[in-house]
Protein backbone atom coordinates (compact mmCIF):
# COMPACT_ATOMS: atom_id res chain seq x y z
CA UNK A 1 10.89 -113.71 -115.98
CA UNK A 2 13.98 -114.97 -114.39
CA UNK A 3 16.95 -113.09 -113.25
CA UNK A 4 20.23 -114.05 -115.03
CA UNK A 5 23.41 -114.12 -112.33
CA UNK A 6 26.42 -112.46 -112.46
CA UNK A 7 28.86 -113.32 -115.61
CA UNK A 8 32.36 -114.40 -114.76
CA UNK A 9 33.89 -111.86 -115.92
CA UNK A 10 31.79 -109.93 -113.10
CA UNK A 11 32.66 -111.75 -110.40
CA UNK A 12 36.39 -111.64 -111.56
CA UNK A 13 35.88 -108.23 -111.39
CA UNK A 14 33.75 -107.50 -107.81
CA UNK A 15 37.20 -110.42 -106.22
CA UNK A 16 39.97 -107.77 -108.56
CA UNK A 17 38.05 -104.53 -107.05
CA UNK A 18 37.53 -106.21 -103.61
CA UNK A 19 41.30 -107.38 -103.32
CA UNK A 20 42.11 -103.45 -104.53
CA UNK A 21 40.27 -102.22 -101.58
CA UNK A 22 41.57 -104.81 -99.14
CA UNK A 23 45.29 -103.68 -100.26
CA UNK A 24 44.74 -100.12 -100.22
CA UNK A 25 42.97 -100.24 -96.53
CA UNK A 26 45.52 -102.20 -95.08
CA UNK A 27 48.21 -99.81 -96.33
CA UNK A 28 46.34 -97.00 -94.88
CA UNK A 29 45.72 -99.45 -91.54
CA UNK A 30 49.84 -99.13 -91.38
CA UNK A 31 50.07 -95.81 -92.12
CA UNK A 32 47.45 -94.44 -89.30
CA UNK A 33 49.18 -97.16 -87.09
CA UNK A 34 52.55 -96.02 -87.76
CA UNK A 35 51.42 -92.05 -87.25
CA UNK A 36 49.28 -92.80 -84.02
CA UNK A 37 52.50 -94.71 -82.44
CA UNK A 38 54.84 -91.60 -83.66
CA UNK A 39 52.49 -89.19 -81.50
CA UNK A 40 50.33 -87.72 -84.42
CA UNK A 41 46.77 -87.78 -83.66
CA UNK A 42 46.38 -87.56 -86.89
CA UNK A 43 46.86 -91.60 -87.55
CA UNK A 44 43.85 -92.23 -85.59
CA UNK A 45 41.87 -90.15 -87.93
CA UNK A 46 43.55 -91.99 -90.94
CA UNK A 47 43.14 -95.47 -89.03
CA UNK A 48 39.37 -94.76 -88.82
CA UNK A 49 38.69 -92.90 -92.73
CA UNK A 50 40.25 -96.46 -94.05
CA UNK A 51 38.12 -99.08 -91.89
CA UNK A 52 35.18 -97.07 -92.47
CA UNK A 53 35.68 -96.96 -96.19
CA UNK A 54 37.12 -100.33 -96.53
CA UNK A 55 33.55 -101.86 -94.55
CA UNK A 56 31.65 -99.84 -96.46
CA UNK A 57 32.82 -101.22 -99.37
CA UNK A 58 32.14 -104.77 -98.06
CA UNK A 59 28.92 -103.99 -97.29
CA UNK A 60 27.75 -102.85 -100.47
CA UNK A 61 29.22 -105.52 -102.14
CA UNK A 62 27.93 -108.04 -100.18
CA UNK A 63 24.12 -106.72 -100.50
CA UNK A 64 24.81 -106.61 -103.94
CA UNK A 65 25.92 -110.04 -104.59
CA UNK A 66 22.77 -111.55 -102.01
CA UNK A 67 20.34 -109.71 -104.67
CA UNK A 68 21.44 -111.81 -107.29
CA UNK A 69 20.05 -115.61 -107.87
């Protein structure tokens, strides 16, 4: 039995959710950059939560769109 593929109202929604993420991470990309440059060693910890989140989001997506036909 074949597989179907993804609708496009799916893929709209996997490019709305991934360009969601990519907003989000690059806000929080300024903010650890602007708090590591004040002196906070915070930032860095902020800086790393958001790349780690935002590529783990990428990741998952990405395996999940090469398992469909």
């Amino acid at each position: 039995m074949p597989r179907l593929s993804w609708t496009m109202e799916q893929r709209a929604t996997v490019k709305r959710y991934m360009l969601l993420t990519t907003l989000f991470a690059v806000a929080g990309v300024a903010l650890g950059v602007f708090l590591a440059a004040s002196g906070n060693a915070g930032g860095w910890v902020v800086l790393g939560m958001c790349l780690c989140i935002w590529a783990a989001c990428v990741l998952f997506v990405g395996s999940v769109r090469r398992d469909q036909p």
